[in-house]
Protein backbone atom coordinates (compact mmCIF):
# COMPACT_ATOMS: atom_id res chain seq x y z
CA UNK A 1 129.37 78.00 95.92
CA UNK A 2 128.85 80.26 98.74
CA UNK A 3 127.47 78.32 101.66
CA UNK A 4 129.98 75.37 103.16
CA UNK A 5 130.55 73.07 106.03
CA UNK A 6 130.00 74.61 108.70
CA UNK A 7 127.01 77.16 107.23
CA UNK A 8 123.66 78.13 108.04
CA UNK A 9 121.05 77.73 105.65
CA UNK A 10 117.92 80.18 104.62
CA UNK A 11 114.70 78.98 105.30
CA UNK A 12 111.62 81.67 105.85
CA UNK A 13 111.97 84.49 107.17
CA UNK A 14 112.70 83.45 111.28
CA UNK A 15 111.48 85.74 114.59
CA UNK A 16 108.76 87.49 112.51
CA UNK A 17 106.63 87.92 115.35
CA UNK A 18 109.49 89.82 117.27
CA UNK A 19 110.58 92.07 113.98
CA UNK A 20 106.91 93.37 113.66
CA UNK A 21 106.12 94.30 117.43
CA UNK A 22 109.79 96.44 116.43
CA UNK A 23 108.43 97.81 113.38
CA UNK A 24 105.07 98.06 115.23
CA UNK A 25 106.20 100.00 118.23
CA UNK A 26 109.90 98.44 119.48
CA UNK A 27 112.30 100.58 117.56
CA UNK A 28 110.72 104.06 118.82
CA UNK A 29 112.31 103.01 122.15
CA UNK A 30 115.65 102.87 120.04
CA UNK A 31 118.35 105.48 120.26
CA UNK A 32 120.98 105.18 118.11
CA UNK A 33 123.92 107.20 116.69
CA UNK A 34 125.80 107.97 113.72
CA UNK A 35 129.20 108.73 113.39
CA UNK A 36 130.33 109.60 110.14
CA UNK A 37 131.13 111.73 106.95
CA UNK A 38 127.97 113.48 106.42
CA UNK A 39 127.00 114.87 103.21
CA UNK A 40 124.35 116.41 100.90
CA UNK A 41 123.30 114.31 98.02
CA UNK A 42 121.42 116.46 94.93
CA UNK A 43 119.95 115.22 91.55
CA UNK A 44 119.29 116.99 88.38
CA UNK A 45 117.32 115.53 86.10
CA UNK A 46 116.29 116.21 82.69
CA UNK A 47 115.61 115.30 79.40
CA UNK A 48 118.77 114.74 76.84
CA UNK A 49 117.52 115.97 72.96
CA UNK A 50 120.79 117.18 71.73
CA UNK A 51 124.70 117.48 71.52
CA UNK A 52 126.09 120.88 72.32
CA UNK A 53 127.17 122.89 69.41
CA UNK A 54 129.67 124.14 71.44
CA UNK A 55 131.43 121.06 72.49
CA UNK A 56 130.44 117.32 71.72
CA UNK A 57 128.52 117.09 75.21
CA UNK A 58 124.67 116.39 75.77
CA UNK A 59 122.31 118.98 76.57
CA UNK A 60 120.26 118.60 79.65
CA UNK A 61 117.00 120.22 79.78
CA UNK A 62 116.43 120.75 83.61
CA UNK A 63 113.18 119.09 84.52
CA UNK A 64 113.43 117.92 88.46
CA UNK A 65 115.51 118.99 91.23
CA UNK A 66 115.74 117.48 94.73
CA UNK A 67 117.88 116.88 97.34
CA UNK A 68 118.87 113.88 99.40
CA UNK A 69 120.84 113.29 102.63
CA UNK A 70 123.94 111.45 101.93
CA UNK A 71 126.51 109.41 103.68
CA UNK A 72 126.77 109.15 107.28
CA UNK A 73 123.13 111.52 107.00
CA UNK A 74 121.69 108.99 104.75
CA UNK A 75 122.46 106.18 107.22
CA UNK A 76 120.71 108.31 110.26
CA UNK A 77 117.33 109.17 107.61
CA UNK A 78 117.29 104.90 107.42
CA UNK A 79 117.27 104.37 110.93
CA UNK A 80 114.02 107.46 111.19
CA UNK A 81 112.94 105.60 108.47
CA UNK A 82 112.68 102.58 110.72
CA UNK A 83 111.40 104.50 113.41
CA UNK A 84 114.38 104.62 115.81
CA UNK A 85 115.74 107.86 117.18
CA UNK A 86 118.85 108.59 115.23
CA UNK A 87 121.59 110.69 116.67
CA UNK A 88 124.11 111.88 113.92
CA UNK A 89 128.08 113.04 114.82
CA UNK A 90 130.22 114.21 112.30
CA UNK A 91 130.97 117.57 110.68
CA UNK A 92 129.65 119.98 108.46
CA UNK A 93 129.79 123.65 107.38
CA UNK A 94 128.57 127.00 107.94
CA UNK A 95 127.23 127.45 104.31
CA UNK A 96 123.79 126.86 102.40
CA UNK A 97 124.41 123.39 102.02
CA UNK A 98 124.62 122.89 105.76
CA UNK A 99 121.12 124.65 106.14
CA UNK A 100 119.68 122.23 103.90
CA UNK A 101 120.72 119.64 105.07
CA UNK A 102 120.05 120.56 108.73
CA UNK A 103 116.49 121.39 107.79
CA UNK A 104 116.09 118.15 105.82
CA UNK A 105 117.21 116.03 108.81
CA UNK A 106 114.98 117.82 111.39
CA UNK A 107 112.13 117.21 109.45
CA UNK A 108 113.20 113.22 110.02
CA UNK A 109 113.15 113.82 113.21
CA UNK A 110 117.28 113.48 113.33
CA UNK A 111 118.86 114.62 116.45
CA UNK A 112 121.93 116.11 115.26
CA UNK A 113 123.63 117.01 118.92
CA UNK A 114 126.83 114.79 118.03
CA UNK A 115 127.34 117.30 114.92
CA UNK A 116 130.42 119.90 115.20
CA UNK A 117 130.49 123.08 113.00
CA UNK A 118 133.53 123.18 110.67
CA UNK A 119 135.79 125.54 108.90
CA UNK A 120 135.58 123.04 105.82
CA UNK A 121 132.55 123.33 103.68
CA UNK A 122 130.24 121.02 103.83
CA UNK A 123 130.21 117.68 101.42
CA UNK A 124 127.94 117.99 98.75
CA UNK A 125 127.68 115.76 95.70
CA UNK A 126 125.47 117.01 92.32
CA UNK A 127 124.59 114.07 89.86
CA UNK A 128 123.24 115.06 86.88
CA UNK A 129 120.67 112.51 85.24
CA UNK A 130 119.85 111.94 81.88
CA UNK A 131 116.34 110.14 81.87
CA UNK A 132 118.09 107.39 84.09
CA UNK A 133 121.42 107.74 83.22
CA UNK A 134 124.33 109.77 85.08
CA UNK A 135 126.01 111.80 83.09
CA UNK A 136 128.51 113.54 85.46
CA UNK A 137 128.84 114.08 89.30
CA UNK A 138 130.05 117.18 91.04
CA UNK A 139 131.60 116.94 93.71
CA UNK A 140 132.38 119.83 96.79
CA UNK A 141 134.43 119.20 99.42
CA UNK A 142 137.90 119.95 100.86
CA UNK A 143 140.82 117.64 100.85
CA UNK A 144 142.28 118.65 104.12
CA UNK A 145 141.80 116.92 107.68
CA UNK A 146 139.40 118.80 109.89
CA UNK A 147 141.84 120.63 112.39
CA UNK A 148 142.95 118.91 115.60
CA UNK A 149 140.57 121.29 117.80
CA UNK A 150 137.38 120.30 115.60
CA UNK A 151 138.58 116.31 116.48
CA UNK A 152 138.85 116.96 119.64
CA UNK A 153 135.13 118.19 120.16
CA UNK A 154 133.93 115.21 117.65
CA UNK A 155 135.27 112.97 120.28
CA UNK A 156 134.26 114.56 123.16
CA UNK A 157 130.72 114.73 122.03
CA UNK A 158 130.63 111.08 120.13
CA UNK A 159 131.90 109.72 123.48
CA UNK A 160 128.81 111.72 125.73
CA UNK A 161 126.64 110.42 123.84
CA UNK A 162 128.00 106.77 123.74
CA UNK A 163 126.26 106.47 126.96
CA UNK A 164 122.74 107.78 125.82
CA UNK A 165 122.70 105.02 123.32
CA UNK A 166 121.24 101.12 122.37
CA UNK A 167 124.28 101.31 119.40
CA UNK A 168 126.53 102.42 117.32
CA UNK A 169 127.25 103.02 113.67
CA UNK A 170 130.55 104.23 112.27
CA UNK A 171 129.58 105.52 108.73
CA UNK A 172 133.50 105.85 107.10
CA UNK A 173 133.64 107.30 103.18
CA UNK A 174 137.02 108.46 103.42
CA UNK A 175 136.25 112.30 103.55
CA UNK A 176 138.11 112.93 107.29
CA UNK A 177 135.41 112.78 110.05
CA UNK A 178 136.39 108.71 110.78
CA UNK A 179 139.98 109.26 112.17
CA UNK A 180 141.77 106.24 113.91
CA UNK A 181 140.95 108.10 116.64
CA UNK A 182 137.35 108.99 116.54
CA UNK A 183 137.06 105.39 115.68
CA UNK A 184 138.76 103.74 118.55
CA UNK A 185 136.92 106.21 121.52
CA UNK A 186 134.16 105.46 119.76
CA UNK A 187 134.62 101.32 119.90
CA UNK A 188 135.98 101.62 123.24
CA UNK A 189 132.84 103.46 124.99
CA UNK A 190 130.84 101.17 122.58
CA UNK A 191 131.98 98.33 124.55
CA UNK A 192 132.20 99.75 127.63
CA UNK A 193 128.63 99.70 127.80
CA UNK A 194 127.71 96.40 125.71
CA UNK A 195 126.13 98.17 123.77
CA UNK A 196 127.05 97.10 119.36
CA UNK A 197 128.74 98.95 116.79
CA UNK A 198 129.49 98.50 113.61
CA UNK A 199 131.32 99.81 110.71
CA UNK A 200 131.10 100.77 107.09
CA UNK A 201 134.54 100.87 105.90
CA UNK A 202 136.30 102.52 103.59
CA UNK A 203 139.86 101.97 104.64
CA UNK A 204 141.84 98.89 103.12
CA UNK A 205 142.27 98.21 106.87
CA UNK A 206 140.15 96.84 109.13
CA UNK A 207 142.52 97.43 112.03
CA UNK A 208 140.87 101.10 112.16
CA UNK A 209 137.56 99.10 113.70
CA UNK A 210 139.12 96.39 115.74
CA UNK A 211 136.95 95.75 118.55
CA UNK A 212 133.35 96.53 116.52
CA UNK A 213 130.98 93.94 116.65
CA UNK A 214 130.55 93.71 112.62
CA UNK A 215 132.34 95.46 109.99
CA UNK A 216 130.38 95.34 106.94
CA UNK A 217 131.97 95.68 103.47
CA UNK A 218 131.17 95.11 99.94
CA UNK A 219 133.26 92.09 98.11
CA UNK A 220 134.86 95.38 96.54
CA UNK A 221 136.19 96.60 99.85
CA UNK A 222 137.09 93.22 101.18
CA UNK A 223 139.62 92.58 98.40
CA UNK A 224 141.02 95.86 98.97
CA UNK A 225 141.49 94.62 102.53
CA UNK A 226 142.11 90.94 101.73
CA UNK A 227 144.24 91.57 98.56
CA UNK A 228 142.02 89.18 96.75
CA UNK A 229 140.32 89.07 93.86
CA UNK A 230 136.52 90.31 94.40
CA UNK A 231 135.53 87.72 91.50
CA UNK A 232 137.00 84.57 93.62
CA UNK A 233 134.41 84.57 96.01
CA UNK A 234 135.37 81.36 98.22
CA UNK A 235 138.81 82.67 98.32
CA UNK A 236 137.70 86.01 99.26
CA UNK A 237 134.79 84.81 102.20
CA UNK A 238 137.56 82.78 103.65
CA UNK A 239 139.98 85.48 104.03
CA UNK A 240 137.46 87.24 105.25
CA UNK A 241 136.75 84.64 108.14
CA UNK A 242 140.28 85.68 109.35
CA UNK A 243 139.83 88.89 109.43
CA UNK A 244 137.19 88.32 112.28
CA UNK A 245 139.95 87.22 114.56
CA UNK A 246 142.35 89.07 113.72
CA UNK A 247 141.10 92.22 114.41
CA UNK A 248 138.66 90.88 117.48
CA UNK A 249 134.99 91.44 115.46
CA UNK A 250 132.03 89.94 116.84
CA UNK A 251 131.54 88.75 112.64
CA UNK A 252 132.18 89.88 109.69
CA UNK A 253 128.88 90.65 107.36
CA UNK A 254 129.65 91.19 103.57
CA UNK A 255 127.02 93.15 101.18
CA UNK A 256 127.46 90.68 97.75
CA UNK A 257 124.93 92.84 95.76
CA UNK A 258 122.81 90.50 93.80
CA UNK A 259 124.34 87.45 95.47
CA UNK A 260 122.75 88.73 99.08
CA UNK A 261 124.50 89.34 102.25
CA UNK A 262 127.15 86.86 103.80
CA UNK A 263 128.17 86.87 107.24
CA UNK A 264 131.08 85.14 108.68
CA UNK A 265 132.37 83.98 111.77
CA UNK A 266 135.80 82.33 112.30
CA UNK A 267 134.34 78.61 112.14
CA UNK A 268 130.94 79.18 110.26
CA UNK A 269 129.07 81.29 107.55
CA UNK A 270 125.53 82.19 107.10
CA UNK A 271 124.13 83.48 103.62
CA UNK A 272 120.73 85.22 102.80
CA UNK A 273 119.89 85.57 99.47
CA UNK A 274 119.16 88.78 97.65
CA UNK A 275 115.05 88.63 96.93
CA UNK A 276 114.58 88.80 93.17
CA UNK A 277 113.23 92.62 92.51
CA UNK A 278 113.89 95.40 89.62
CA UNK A 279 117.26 97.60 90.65
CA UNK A 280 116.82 100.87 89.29
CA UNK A 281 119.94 102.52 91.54
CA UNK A 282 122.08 100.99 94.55
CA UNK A 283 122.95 104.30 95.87
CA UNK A 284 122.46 104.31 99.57
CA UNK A 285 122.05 100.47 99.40
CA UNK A 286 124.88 100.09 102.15
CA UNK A 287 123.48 102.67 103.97
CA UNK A 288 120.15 100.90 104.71
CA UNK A 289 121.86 97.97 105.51
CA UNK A 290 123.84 99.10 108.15
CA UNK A 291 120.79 101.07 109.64
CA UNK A 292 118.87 97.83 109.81
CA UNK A 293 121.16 95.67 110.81
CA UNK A 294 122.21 97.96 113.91
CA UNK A 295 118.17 98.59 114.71
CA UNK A 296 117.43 95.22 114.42
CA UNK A 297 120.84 94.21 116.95
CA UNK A 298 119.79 96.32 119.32
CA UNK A 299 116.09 95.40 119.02
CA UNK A 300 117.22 92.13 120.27
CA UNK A 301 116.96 89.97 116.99
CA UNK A 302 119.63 87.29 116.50
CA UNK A 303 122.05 87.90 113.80
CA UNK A 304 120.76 85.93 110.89
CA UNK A 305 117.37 87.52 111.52
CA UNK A 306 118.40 91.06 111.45
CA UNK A 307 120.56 90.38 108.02
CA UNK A 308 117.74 89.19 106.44
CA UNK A 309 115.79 91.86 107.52
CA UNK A 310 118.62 94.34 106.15
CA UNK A 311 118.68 92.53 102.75
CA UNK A 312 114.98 92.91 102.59
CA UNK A 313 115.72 96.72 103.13
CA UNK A 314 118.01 96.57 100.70
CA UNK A 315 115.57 95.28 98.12
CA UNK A 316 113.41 97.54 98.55
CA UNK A 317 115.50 100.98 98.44
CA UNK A 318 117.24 99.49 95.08
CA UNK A 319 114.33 99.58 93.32
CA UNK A 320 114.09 103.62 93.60
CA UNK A 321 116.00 106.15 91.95
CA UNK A 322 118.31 108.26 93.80
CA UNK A 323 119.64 108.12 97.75
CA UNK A 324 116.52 106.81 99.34
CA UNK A 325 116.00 105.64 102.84
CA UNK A 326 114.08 102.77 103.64
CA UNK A 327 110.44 103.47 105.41
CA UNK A 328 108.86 101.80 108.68
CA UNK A 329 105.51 100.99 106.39
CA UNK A 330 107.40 99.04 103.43
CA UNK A 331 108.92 96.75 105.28
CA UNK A 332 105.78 96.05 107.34
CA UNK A 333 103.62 95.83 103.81
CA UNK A 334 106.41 93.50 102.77
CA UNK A 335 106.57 91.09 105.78
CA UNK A 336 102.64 91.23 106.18
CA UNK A 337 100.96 89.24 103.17
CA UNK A 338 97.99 87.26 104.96
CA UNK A 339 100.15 83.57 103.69
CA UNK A 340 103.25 84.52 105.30
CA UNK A 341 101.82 85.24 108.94
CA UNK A 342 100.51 82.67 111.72
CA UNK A 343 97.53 82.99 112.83
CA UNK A 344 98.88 84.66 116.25
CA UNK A 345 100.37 87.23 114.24
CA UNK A 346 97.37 88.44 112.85
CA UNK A 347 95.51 89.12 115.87
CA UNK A 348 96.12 92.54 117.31
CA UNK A 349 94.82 95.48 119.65
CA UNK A 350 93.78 98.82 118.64
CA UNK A 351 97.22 100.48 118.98
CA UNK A 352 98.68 97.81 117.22
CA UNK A 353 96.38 97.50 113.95
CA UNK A 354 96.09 101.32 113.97
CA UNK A 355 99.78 100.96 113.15
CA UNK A 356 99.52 98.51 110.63
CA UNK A 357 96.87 99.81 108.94
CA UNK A 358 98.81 103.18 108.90
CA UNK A 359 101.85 101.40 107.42
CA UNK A 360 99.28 99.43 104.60
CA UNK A 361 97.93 102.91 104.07
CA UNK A 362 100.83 104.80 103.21
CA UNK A 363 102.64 101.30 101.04
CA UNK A 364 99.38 101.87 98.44
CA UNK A 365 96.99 99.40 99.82
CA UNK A 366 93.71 100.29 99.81
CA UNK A 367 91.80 99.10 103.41
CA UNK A 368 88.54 97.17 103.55
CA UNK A 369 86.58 96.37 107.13
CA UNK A 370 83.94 93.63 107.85
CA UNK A 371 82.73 92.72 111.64
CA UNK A 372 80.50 90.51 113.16
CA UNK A 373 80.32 87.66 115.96
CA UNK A 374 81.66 84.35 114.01
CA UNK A 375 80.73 82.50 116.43
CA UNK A 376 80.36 79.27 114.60
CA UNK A 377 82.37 79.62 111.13
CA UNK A 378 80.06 78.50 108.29
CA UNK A 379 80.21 78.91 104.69
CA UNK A 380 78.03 82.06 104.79
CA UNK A 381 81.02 83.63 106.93
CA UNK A 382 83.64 82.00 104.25
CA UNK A 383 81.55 83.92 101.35
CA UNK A 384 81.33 87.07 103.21
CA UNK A 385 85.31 87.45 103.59
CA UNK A 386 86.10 86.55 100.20
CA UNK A 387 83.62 89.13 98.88
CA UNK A 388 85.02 91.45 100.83
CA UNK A 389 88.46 91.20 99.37
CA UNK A 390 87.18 91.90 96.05
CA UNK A 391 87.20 95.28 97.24
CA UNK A 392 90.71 95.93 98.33
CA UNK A 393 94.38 94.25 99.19
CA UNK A 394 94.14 94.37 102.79
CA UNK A 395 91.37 92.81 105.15
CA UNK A 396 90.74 93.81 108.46
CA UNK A 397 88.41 91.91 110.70
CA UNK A 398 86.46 93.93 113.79
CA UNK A 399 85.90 90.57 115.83
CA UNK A 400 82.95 91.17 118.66
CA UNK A 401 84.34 90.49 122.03
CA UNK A 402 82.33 87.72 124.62
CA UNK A 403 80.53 90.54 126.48
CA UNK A 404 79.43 91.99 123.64
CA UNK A 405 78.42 88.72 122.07
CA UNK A 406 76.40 87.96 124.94
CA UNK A 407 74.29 91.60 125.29
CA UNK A 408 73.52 90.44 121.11
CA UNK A 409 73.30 87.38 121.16
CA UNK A 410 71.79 86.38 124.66
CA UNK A 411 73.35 84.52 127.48
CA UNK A 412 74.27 81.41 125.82
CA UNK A 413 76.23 83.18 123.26
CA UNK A 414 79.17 82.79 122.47
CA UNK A 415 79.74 79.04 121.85
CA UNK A 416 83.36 79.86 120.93
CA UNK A 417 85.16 82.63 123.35
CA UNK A 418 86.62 85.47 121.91
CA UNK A 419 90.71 84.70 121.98
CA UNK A 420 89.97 81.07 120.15
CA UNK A 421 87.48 82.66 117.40
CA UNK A 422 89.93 85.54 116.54
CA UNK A 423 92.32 82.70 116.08
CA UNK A 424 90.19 80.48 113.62
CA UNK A 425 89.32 83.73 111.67
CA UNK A 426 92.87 84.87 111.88
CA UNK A 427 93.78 81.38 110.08
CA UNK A 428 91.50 82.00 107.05
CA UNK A 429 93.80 83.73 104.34
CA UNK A 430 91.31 86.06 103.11
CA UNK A 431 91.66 87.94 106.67
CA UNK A 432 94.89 89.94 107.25
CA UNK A 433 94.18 91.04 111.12
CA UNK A 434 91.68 90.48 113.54
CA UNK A 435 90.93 93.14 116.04
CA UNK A 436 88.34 92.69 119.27
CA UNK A 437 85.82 95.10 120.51
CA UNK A 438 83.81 95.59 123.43
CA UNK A 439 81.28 98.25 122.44
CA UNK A 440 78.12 96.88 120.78
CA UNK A 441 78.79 98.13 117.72
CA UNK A 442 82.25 98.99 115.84
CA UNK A 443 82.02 102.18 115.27
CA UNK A 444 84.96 103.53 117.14
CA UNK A 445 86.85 101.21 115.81
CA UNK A 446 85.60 102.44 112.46
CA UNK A 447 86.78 106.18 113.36
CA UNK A 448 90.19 104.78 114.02
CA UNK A 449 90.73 102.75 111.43
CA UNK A 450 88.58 105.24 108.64
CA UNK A 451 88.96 101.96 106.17
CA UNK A 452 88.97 102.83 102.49
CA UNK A 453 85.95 100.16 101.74
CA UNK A 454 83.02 99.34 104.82
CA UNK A 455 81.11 96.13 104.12
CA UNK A 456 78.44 94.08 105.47
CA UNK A 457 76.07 91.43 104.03
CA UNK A 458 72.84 91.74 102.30
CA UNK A 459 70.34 91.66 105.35
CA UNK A 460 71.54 95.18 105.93
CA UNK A 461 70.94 98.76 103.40
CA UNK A 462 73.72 101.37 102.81
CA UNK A 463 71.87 103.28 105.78
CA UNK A 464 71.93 100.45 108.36
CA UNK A 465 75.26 99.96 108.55
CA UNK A 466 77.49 101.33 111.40
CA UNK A 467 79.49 103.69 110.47
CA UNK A 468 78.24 104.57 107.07
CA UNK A 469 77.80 108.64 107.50
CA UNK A 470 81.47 108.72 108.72
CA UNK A 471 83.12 106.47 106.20
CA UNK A 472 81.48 108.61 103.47
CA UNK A 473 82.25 111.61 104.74
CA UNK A 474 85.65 111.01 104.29
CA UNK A 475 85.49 109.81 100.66
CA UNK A 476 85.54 105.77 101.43
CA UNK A 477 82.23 103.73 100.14
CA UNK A 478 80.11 101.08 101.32
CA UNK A 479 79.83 97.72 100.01
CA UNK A 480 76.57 95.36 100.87
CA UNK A 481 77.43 91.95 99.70
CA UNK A 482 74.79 89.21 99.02
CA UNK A 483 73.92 86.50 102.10
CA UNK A 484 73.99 82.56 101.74
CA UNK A 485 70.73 81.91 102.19
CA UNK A 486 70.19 79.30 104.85
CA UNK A 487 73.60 79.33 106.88
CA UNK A 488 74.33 81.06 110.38
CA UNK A 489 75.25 80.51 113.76
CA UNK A 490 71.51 80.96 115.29
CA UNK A 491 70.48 77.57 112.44
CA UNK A 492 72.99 75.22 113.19
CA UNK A 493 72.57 76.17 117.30
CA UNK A 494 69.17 74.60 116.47
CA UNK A 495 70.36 72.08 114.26
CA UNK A 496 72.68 70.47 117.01
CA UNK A 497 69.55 71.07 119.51
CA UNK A 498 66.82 69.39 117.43
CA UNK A 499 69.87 66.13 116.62
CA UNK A 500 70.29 66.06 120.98
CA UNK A 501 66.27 65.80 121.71
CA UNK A 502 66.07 63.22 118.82
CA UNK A 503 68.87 61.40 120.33
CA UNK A 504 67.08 61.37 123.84
């Protein structure tokens, strides 16, 4: 057993309103730096056919070569990933691997201000792959401290930029940049300005990152700390709940693999369960979490929310080969199946579906748009929506706004107002957002949109339809799917009519 008296159970995912206006928007107002051992991750991979002749070792022929950002790096690609501005602090060296890796980050979009040229080289680890198997790992670096000058500016500049922060992440693999020193100013300006930080440790003890609001090991790196067995997991979760208080941590959150995330507080636990999903590599795993979790802190979630958003992360990175960092759109694509939202979540503004559809876009899914009125739902409307799903994963619904109703439609139209009809259509599952438009038509919204599939019902031709020329021009088609005869809002206006005057 994991959970206990005391414990928090998992129900669905809580505050999903509040983690997609982040994902949507919140986290670009996020700055947040990285302090850490930064490093350059590359992969070789190839094909094994044979055993040297030479020596009994397998022959790789090269097929693929790429390169990742690793360590404290990888940590500051998942939080551009997430769309927050990352600030990175550490050291590397003047050398080719620096370049790299310098060019690979500002491509990201990583701000790397808090980063001090060194006279060591630069950390770079090679992994040679065989189809999916490592074979052997190369590893360059230097196993002497950076010098007490080269500290000196790391602290200087991790502590100026404390103050242009919403958090902080200490990203510690043992390779120098983390001293007890960097780590302290660090915690200490942290808290100075409320603002979190957390830790990824690699030292046995915690007492390095006394004062951070979470440090966040494995079950391998709390039994170094603990002395306990990783495999005794009560044992191990309960010495952990000391280690809160004794070295003043806000909570303790510990990455279990396929047994999820726990976190622990002196007098309670909370556990989130890993989601069920392939795992091809859990490189960088750690990494992701740690981003999240710090985004989603300072985004304002509470803490159970943002470590179930950081084992969702986690899921998803696992499933990839290699050091990848998680991205803005899969968590969104993830989060965003029409069952799992209210209503309210579904209906949007332009900026805000633009972004979603963006995010559905670049997770695979292929766009379809219907519009109209609905001004009383009927079973033609009901037919219409599921047809147009036929034609692609995700649904989006251009919902005419009252004014533009009523230059249609006349001026008893609508019978519903626009905020509670974007709500019942919002409700139906076959919809996954609902966006309002003024114009008459919706063919701006069309241009912004540029939906993979345009449909409409069968009183209209290919040529009719709004929006056609530009959807086509683009490479998307145009759908016209076959009316209910007999049902719409105009009949059963006259229906409830002709049933009053009998009445009278």
């Amino acid at each position: 057993m994991i959970l206990g008296e005391g414990e928090t159970p998992r129900g669905m995912l809580p505050e999903l309103h509040s983690i997609l206006n982040l994902l949507e928007g919140g986290f670009s107002r996020l700055r947040i730096l990285v302090v850490g051992d930064i490093m350059l991750d590359r992969y070789i991979h190839g094909e094994v056919e044979r055993i040297s002749p030479e020596a009994p070792v397998p022959v790789i022929r090269h097929a693929t070569r790429y390169e990742r950002a690793g360590g404290a790096a990888n940590v500051a690609m998942n939080l551009a990933g997430l769309g927050c501005q990352a600030v990175l602090a550490g050291f590397w060296g003047e050398d080719s691997e620096q370049a790299e890796l310098k060019a690979m980050l500002e491509r990201a979009g990583v701000d790397t201000a808090g980063v001090v040229s060194s006279s060591l080289p630069t950390i770079s680890k090679t992994r040679i792959v065989g189809r999916q198997q490592q074979l052997l790992r190369l590893d360059i670096e230097s196993r002497d401290t950076p010098p007490e000058d080269e500290m000196e500016r790391l602290i200087e500049r991790v502590t100026r930029l404390v103050d242009e922060v919403h958090a902080v992440i200490l990203s510690d693999y043992a390779k120098g940049a983390l001293s007890r020193a960097v780590c302290e100013a660090a915690i200490r300006a942290a808290k100075a300005k409320g603002i979190p930080v957390l830790a990824d440790p690699k030292s046995p003890d915690f007492g390095k990152y006394s004062g951070a609001t979470t440090v966040c090991p494995n079950l391998g790196e709390l039994a170094l700390a603990t002395g306990i067995a990783s495999h005794q997991t009560d044992a191990l979760l309960d010495a952990g709940q000391r280690q809160v208080a004794e070295h003043d941590l806000g909570f303790l959150t510990v990455t279990m693999s396929e047994k999820g995330i726990a976190v622990l507080w002196p007098d309670r636990r909370f556990h989130s369960p890993a989601r069920a999903r392939e795992v091809f590599d859990v490189s960088g795993a750690g990494d992701t979490v740690i981003a999240t979790l710090a985004a989603s802190l300072a985004g304002g979630l509470q803490v159970e929310t943002a470590v179930d958003l950081a084992n969702l992360a986690a899921g998803i990175v696992v499933g990839k080969m290699g050091t990848v960092p998680i991205a803005q759109h899969e968590l969104v694509a993830e989060l965003t199946p029409s069952t799992g939202l209210t209503a309210g979540e579904k209906v949007l503004d332009l900026e805000r579906v633009s972004r979603r559809v963006a995010e559905w876009r670049a997770s695979g899914e292929t766009i379809v748009f219907t519009n109209g009125c609905f001004d009383l739902l009927h079973v033609g409307h009901i037919t219409l929506l599921e047809d147009c799903r036929r034609f692609g994963t995700k649904l989006v619904l251009g919902l005419n706004a009252d004014a533009s109703v009523c230059r249609l439609k006349g001026p008893t139209r609508p019978i519903v107002g626009e905020r509670e009809r974007a709500r019942v259509m919002a409700a139906l599952a076959a919809v996954d957002a609902v966006v309002l438009f003024e114009e008459d038509t919706p063919l701006n919204l069309i241009r912004a949109l540029r939906p993979n599939v345009l449909v409409k019902g069968g009183d209209y031709t290919v040529e009719t339809v709004v929006g056609h020329e530009d959807v086509l021009a683009y490479g998307g088609r145009v759908e016209i799917v076959p009316t209910v005869e007999g049902f719409s809002t105009t009949n059963i206006v006259k229906k409830l009519a002709a049933t009053e005057e009998k009445a009278k």
